[in-house]
Every structure is written in C-alpha cells, then in structure tokens.
Protein backbone atom coordinates (compact mmCIF):
# COMPACT_ATOMS: atom_id res chain seq x y z
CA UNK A 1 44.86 -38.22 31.97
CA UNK A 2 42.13 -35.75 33.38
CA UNK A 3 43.92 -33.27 35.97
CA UNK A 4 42.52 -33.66 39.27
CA UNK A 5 45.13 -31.65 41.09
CA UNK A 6 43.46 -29.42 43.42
CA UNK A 7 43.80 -25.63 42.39
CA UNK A 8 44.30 -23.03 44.98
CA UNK A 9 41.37 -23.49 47.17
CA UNK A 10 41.47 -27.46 46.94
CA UNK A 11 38.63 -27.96 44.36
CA UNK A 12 38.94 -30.05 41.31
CA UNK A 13 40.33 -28.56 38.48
CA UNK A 14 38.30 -31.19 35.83
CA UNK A 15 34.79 -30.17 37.22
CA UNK A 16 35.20 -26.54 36.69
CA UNK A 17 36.50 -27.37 33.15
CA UNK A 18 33.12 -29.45 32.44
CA UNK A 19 31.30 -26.69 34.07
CA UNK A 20 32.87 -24.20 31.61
CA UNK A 21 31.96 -26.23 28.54
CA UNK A 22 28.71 -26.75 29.95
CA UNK A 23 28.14 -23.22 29.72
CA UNK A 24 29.33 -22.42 26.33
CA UNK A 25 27.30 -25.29 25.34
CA UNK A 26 24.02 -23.69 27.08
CA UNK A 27 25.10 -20.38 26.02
CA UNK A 28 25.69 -21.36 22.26
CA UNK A 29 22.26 -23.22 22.13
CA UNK A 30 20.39 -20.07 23.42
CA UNK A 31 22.16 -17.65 20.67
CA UNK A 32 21.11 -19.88 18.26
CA UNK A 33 17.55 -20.04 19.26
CA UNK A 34 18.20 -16.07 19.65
CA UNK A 35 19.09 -15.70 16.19
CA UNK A 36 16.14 -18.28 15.11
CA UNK A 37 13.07 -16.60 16.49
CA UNK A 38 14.86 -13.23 15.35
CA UNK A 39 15.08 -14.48 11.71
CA UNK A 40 11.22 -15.69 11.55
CA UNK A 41 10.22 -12.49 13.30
CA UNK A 42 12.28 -10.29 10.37
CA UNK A 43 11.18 -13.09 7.54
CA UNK A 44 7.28 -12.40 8.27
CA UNK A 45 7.51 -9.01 8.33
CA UNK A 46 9.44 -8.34 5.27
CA UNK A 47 7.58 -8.51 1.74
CA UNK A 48 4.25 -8.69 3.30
CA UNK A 49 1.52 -8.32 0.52
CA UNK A 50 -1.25 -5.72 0.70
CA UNK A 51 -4.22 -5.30 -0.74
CA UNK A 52 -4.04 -3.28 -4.24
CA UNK A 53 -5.72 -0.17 -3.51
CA UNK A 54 -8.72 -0.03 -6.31
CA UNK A 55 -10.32 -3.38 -5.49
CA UNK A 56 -10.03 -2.28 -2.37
CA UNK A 57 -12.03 0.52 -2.02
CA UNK A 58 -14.54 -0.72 -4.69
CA UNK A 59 -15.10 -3.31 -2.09
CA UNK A 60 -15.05 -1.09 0.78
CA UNK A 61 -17.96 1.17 -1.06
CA UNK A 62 -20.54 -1.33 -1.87
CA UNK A 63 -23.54 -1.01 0.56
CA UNK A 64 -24.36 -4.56 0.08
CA UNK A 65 -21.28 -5.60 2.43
CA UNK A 66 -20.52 -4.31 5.96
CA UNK A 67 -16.94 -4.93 6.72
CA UNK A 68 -15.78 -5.21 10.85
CA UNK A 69 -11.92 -5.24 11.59
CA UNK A 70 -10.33 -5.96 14.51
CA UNK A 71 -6.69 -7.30 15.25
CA UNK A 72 -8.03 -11.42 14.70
CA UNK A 73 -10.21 -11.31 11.57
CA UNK A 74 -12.10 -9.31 9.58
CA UNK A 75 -15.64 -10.05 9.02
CA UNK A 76 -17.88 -9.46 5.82
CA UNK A 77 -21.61 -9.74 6.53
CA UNK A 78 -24.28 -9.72 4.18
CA UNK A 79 -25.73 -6.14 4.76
CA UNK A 80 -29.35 -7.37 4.21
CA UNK A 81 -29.43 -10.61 5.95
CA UNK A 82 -27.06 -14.12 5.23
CA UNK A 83 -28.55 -17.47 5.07
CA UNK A 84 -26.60 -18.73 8.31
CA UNK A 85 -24.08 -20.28 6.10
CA UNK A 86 -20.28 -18.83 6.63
CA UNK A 87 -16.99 -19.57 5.81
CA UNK A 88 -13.56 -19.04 7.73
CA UNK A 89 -10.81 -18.28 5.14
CA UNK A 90 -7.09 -18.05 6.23
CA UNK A 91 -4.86 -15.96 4.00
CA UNK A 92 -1.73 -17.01 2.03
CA UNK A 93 1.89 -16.76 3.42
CA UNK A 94 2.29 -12.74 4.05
CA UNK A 95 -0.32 -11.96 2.65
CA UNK A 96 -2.47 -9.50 4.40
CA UNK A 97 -6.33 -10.03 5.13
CA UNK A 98 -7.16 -7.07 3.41
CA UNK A 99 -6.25 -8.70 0.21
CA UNK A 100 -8.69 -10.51 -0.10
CA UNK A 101 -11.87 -8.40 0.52
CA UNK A 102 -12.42 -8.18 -2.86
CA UNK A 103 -12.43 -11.67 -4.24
CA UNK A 104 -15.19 -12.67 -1.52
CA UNK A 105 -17.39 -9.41 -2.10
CA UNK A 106 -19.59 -11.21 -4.74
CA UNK A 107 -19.78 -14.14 -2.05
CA UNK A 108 -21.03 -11.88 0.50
CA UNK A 109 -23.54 -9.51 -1.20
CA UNK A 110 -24.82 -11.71 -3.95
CA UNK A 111 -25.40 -15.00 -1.95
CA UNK A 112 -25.75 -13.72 1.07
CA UNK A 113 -22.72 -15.81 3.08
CA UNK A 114 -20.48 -14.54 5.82
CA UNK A 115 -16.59 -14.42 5.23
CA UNK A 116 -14.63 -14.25 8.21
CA UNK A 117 -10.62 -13.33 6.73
CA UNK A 118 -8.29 -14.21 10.13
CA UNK A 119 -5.15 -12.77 10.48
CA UNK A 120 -2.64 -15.27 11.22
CA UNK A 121 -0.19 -14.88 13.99
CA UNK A 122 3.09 -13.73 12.15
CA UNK A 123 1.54 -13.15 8.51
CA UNK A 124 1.81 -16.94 8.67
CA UNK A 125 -0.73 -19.59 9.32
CA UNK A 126 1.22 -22.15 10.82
CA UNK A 127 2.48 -20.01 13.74
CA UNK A 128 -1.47 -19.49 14.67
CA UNK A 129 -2.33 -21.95 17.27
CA UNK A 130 -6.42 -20.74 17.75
CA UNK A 131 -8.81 -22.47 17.03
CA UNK A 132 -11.90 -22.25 14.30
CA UNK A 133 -14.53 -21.20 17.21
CA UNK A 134 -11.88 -18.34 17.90
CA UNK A 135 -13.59 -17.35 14.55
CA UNK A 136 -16.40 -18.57 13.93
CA UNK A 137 -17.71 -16.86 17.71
CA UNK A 138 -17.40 -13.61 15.80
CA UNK A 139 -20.72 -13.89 13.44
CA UNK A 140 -22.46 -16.00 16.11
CA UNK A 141 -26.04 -15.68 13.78
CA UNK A 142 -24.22 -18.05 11.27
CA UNK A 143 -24.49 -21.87 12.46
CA UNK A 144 -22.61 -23.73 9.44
CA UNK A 145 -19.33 -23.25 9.11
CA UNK A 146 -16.86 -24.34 6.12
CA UNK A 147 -13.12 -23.60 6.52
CA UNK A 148 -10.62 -22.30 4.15
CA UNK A 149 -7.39 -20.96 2.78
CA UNK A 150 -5.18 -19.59 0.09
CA UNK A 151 -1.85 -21.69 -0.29
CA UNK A 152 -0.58 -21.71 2.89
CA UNK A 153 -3.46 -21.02 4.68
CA UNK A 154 -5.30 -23.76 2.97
CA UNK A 155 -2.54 -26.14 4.11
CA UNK A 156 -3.77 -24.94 7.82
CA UNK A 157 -7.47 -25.26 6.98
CA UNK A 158 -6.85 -28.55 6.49
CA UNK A 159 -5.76 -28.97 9.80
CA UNK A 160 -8.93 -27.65 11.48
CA UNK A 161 -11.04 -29.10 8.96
CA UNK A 162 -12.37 -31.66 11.50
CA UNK A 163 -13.80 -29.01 13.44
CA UNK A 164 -16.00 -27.62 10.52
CA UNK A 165 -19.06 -28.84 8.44
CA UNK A 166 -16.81 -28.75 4.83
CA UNK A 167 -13.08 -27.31 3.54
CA UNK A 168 -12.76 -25.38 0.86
CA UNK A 169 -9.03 -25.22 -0.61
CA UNK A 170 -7.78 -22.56 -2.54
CA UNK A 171 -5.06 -22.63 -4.66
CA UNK A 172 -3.76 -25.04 -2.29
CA UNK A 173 -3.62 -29.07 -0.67
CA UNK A 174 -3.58 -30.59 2.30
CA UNK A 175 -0.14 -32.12 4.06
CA UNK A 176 -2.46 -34.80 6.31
CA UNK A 177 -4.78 -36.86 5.27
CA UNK A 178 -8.43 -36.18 5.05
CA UNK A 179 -9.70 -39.59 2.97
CA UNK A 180 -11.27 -41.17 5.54
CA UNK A 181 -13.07 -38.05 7.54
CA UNK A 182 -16.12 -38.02 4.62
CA UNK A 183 -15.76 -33.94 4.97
CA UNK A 184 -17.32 -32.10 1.84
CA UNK A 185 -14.25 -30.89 -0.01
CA UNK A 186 -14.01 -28.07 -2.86
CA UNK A 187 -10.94 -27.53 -4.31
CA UNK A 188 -10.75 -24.51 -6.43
CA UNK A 189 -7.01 -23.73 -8.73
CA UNK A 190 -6.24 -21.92 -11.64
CA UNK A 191 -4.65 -23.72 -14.51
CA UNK A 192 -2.06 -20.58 -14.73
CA UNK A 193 -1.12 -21.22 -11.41
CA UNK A 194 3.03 -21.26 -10.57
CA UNK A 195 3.01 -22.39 -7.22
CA UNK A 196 0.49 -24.57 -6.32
CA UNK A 197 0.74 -26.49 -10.00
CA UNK A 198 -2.47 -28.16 -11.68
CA UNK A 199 0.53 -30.92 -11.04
CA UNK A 200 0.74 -30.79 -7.19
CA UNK A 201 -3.04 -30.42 -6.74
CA UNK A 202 -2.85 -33.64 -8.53
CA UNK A 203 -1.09 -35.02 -6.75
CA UNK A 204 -2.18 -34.35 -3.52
CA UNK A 205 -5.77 -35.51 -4.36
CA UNK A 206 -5.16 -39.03 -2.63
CA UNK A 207 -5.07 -36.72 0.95
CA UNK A 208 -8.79 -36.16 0.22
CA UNK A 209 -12.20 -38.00 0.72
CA UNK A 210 -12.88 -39.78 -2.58
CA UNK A 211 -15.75 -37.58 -3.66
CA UNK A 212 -14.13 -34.20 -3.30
CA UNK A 213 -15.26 -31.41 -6.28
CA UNK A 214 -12.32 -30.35 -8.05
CA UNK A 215 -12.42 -27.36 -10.04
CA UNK A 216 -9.46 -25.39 -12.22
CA UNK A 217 -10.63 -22.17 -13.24
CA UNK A 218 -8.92 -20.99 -16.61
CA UNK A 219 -6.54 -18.89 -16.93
CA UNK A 220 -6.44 -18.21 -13.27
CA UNK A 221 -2.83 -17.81 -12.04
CA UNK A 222 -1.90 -18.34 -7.60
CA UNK A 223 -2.60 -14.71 -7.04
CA UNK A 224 -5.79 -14.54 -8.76
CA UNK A 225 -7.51 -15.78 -5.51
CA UNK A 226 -6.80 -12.66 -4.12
CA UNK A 227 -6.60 -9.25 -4.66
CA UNK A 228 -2.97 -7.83 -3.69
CA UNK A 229 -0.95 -7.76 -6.76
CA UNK A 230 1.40 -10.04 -8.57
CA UNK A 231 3.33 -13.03 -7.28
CA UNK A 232 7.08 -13.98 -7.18
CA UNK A 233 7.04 -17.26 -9.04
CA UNK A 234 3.81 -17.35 -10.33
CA UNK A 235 2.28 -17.74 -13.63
CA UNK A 236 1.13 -15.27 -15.69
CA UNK A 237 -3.13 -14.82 -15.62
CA UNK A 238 -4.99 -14.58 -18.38
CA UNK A 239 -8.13 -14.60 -16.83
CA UNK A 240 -10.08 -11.46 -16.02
CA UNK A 241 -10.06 -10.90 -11.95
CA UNK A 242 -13.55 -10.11 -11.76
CA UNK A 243 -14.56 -13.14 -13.65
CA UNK A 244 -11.89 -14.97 -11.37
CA UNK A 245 -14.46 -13.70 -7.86
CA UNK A 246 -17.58 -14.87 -9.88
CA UNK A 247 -16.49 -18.30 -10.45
CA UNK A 248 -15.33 -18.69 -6.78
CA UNK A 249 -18.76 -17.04 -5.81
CA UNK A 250 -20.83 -19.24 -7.87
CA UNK A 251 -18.95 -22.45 -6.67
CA UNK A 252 -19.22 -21.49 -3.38
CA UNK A 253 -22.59 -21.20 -3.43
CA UNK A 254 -23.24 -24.84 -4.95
CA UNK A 255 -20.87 -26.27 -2.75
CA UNK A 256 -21.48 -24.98 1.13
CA UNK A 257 -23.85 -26.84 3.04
CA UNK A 258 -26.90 -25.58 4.35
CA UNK A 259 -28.10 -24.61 7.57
C-alpha cells in the first residue's frame, strides 16, 4: 500500500517520494544529454584531416587563383575573370577545407569557375544548419550555382540541392530522393574507392533523376578527391593525384550549366 501517513509537518510522505524520483529521472536525462553533446564535441575534433602541406602551397602559389578565408568558407576565384558559373562544395567528415584547395585549383584557373569550400559546423556537415545563399552571397558576381560534396558532405549537398541550378556528388550518394526534381546530376567516384564502393554508388542511383552522368575515374581511391592524405578504410589509389584534379576539372566543365 502507498504510505500516506503524514510526516512531521503533516505533508504526504508518497508525493515527496514521486517528487524525488522525478528528479533523478530529470537529473539522469540531463547527464546523459551532458555526456552526448560532450562526446560529439570530442568526436569532431579528434582525427580531423588537414591538408598535406605540398599541394598546399603549390596551390597557394599559383597567380592564376586568389584564395579568401574566413571562418564560413573559403573562396577560390578565377584571378583573371570566371564565367559566372560557381560551385559550393562541402567537405568530407573531418576533413578540413583546406584539403581540398588543391583538387579544385585546375577548376578555378583553367576554366575559370568559382569554388566556394564551407566549413561545416563541427568538421561535420550534418550539424550545419545554413543555407546555400549563406554561400553562395560570398562571390555575388557568380549567378549559377551547382552544389557539392565529398562523402559526407555530398550526402548534405543533396539536401540543399533544391536550392541550386545542378549537384555534383563526389565520392558520395544521396540518403533522399532526388528522381523526380529533374536537377542536373554528376556523380564523380573512383573505382579504388573503400568507402563509398563502385557498389553503394550503385546502388544508390535509383535516389537520382533518371538522366544523371555517372562517372568512375580509375584508379581513384575516397581520398583522391581531396588533397589531405590517406584514409582509414580506404582503398589503395593507383591513380596519379594530379591526373585525379584534371579529370574532375574537365568534367566539371562539361557538366555545370551556364549562365
């Protein structure tokens, strides 16, 4: 039976009991959400990928691409002019933007197309919540816009594909489906590639408009679409990097629509 003898000062003894549970309940709950947003905080920070240093600076020293940095993005422009075409690209799980100046410096100087590299809240692209303008406003000359990512980020560009003129995948699939939007789709992979499999890009295909461009560079492995060093889990490349950033350049250009 539930004791309802009156204590000392002639309250209820069973409320305060519920009361007490209540708490540890409440209090329980908030340690664990504590410990939760403690462990994603310490995950994203730990094993973040930078840039390898030589591509790097090779990319840093060519006069053909002026680089701007700032705490959202970084922005390669065309030093002598673009053609109004540009392209937001959202890294890979903890994977810094820096990595991947180099695989879009061909892009950039040879075709003449902005690259604007966000950095996602957390080193992780599904913790950012902005939107594509919050990127695109940054190289305001430019007026057609295609959106993608590496892996993970490309699983985000998919999300905001809606809000741009085409997607372009890399290394990566969507998780919602795109087949009925009629969005201009490019999906670039290496057939060396560990993580996102020549399997699971197959298989993924059927969250895509019908006549999306697939294209599986040889011998490209996952980290071959960007320039920060080797990959836990991934294949082992066989392809040359710098012929890697040509084909990407080169299918990039064929494949971004026009102003």
């Amino acid at each position: 039976m539930t004791d309802t003898t009156p204590s000392a000062d002639g309250a209820p003894r069973a409320p305060r009991r519920r009361f007490r549970v209540l708490r540890w309940i409440l209090g329980g709950l908030g340690a664990l959400v504590v410990l939760a947003v403690g462990g994603i905080l310490i995950y994203s920070q730990v094993g973040v990928m930078a840039a390898e240093p030589g591509p790097l600076a090779d990319a840093r020293a060519n006069p053909g691409m002026t680089i701007a940095e700032d705490g959202s993005a970084v922005v390669l422009s065309p030093t002598a002019g673009g053609t109004g075409q540009g392209l937001v690209f959202i890294p890979g799980a903890k994977v810094q933007a820096e990595g991947y100046i180099a695989t879009f410096a061909d892009t950039v100087v040879d075709d003449g197309i902005t690259v604007v590299i966000t950095r996602p809240w957390l080193n992780l692209a599904f913790f950012d919540p902005r939107p594509l303008s919050a990127f695109t406003e940054l190289a305001p000359d430019d007026s057609v816009w295609a959106v993608g990512g590496h892996s993970l980020g490309g699983v985000r560009a998919c999300q905001l594909a809606t809000d741009a003129d085409a997607l372009v995948l890399f290394a990566s699939y969507c998780a919602n489906d795109l087949s009925g939007s009629g969005l201009p789709v490019l999906s670039l992979s290496g057939s060396e590639d560990g993580l996102s499999t020549p399997q699971k890009i197959t298989e993924a295909k059927g969250e895509l408009p019908s006549n999306a461009t697939f294209v599986e560079i040889p011998g490209a492995s996952h980290a071959s679409f960007g320039a920060y060093g080797p990959q836990a889990g991934d294949g082992t490349p066989t392809a040359d990097p710098a012929e890697v950033d040509r084909v990407i350049a080169e299918q990039l250009a064929a494949f971004l629509p026009t102003p």
